[in-house]
Protein backbone atom coordinates (compact mmCIF):
# COMPACT_ATOMS: atom_id res chain seq x y z
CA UNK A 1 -17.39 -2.04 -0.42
CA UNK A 2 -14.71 0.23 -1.16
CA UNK A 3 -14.08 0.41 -5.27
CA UNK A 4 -11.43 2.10 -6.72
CA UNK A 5 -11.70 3.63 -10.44
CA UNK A 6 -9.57 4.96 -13.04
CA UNK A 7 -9.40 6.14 -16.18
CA UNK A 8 -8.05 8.25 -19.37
CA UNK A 9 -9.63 11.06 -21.09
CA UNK A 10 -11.85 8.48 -22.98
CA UNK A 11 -13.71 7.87 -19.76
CA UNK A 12 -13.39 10.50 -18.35
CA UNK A 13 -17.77 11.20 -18.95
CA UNK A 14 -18.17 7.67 -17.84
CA UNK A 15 -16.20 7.72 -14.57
CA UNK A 16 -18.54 10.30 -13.71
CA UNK A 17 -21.73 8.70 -14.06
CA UNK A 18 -19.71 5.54 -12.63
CA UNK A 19 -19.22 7.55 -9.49
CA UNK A 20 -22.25 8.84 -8.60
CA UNK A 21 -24.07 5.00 -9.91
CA UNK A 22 -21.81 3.37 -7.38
CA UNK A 23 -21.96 5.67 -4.71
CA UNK A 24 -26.04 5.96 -4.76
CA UNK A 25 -25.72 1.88 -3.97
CA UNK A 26 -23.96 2.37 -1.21
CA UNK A 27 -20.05 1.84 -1.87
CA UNK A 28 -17.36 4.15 -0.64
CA UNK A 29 -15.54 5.28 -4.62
CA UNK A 30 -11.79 6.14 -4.45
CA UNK A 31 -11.22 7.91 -8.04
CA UNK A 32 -7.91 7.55 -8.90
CA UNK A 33 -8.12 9.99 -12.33
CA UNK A 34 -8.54 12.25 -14.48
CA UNK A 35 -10.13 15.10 -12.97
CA UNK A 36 -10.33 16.96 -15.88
CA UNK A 37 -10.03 16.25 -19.47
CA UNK A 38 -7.13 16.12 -21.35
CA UNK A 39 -6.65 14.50 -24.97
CA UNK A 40 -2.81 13.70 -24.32
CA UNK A 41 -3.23 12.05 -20.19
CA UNK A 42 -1.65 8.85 -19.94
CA UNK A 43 -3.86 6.22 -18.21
CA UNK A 44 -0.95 4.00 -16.92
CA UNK A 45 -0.60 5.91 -13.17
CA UNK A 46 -4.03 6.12 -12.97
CA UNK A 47 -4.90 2.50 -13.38
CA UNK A 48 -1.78 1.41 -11.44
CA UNK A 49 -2.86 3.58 -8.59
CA UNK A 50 -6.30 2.18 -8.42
CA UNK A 51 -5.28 -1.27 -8.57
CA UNK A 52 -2.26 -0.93 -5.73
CA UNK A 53 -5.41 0.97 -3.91
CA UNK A 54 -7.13 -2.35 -4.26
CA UNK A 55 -4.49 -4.55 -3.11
CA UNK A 56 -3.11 -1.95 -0.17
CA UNK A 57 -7.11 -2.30 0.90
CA UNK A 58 -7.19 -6.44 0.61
CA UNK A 59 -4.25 -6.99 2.53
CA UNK A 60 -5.48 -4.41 5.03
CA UNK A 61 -8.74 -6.53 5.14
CA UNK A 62 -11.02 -3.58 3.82
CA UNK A 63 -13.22 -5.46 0.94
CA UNK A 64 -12.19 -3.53 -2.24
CA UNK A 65 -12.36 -4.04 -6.25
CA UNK A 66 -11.31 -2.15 -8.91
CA UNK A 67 -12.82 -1.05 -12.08
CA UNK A 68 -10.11 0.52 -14.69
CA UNK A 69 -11.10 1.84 -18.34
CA UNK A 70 -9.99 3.94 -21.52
CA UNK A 71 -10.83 3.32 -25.45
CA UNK A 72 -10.23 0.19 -25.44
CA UNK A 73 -9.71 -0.95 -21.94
CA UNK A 74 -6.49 -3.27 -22.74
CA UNK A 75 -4.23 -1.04 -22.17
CA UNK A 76 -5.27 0.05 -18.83
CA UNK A 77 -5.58 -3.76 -18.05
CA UNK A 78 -1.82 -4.20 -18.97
CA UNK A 79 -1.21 -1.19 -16.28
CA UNK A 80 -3.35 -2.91 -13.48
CA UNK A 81 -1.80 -6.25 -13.95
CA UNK A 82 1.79 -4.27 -13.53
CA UNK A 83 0.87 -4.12 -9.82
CA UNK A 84 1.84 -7.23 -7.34
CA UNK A 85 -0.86 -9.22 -6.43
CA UNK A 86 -3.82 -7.31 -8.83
CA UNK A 87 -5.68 -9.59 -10.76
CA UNK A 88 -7.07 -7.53 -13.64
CA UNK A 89 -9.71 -9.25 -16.23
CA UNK A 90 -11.02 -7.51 -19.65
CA UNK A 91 -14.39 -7.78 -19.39
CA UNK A 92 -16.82 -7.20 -22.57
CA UNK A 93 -19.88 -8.59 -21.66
CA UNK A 94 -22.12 -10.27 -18.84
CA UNK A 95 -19.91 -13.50 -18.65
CA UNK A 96 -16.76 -12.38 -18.64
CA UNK A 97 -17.67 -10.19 -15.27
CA UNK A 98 -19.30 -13.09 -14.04
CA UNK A 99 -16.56 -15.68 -14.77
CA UNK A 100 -13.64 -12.99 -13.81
CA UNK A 101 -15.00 -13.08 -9.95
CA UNK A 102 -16.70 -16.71 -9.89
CA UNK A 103 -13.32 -18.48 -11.59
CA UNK A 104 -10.24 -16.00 -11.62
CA UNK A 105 -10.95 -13.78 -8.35
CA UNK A 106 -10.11 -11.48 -10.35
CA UNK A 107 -10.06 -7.85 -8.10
CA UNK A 108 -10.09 -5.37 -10.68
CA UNK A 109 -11.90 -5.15 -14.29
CA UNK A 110 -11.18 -3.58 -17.08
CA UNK A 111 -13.52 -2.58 -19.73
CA UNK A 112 -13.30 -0.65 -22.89
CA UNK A 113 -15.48 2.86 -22.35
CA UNK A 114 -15.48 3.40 -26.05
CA UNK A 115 -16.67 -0.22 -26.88
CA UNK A 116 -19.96 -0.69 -24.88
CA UNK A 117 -22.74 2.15 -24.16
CA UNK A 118 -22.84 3.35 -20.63
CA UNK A 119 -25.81 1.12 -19.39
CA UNK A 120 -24.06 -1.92 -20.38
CA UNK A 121 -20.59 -0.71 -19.25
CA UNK A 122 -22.54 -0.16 -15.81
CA UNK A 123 -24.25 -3.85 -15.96
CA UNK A 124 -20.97 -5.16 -16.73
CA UNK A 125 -19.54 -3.76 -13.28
CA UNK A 126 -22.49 -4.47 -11.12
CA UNK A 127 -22.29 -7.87 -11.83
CA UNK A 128 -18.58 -7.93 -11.30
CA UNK A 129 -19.33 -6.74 -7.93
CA UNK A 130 -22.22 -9.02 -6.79
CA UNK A 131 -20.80 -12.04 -7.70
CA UNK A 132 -18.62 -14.06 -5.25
CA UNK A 133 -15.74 -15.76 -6.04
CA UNK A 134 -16.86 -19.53 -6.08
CA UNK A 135 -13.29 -21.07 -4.28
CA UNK A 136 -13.29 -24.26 -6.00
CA UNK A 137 -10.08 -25.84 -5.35
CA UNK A 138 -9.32 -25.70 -9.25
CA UNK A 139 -9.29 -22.16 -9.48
CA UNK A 140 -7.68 -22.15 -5.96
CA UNK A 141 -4.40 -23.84 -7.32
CA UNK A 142 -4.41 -21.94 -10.63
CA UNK A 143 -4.33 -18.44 -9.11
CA UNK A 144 -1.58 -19.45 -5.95
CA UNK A 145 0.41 -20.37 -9.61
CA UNK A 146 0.18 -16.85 -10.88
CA UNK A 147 0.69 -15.67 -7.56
CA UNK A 148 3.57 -18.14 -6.85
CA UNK A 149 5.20 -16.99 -10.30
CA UNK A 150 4.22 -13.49 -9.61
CA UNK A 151 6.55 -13.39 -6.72
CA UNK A 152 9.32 -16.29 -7.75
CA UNK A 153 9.68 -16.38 -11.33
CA UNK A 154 8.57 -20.08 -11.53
CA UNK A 155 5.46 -22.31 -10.60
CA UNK A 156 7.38 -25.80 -8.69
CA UNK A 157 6.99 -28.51 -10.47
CA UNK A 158 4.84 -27.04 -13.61
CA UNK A 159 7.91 -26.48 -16.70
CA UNK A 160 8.62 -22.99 -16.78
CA UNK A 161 11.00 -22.51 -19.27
CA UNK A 162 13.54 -19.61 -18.75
């Protein structure tokens, strides 16, 4: 699988070990930033290039997910989302990876680097990655809604108020 990370100077440590982790089991890592460190960086390009990078791949039919982090990790969550058709969760623990594949499809995660220590941080993502996305018509319908608002403005027939 092709993954596709970003980051700010406050992961900048962890994207390392994040790249080499993911590589060694076997996925192709597109690192979208920082190279090097820099106190003042602003994590919004970075994130929004990994997450277009995961939606140029999907529609392209290349299997791809994302994995976007900084301090706290909302921030670079609000950048991924920016991005049509990205699907970015925060993710804190075990469940919340789980649940943001199994129930949202969600295709990129983001996760605070300062709030967890790396081996949890890395557990977080692996199961993020291994777990399918379980296609149950109810979580079918609610995601064409964000995408059907995403791209429209409304969801038919649901009361979006303007």
């Amino acid at each position: 699988m092709r993954i596709h990370i970003a980051t700010d100077h406050a992961g900048l440590d962890f994207s390392r070990h994040l790249f080499t982790h993911l590589t060694a089991a076997g996925h192709t890592v597109i690192d979208h930033g920082p190279q090097t460190y820099d106190a003042l960086d602003d994590y919004p390009a970075f994130c929004i290039n990994a997450a277009q990078g995961v939606v140029d791949d999907q529609s392209e039919g290349i299997e791809a997910l994302g994995v976007v982090f900084g301090g706290s990790g909302n921030g670079e969550q609000m950048a991924a989302n920016k991005v049509t058709g990205a699907r970015a969760a925060l993710v804190w623990n075990l469940s919340t990876a789980r649940l943001a594949r199994e129930h949202n499809d969600a295709n990129v995660i983001s996760i605070g680097a300062r709030q967890h220590t790396i081996e949890d941080a890395t557990s977080f993502i692996d199961a993020f990655i291994a777990e399918p996305f379980s296609a149950e018509e109810r979580h079918v319908r609610r995601i064409a809604q964000l995408a059907e608002y995403e791209t429209t403005g409304d969801i038919a027939g649901k009361g979006i108020e303007r």
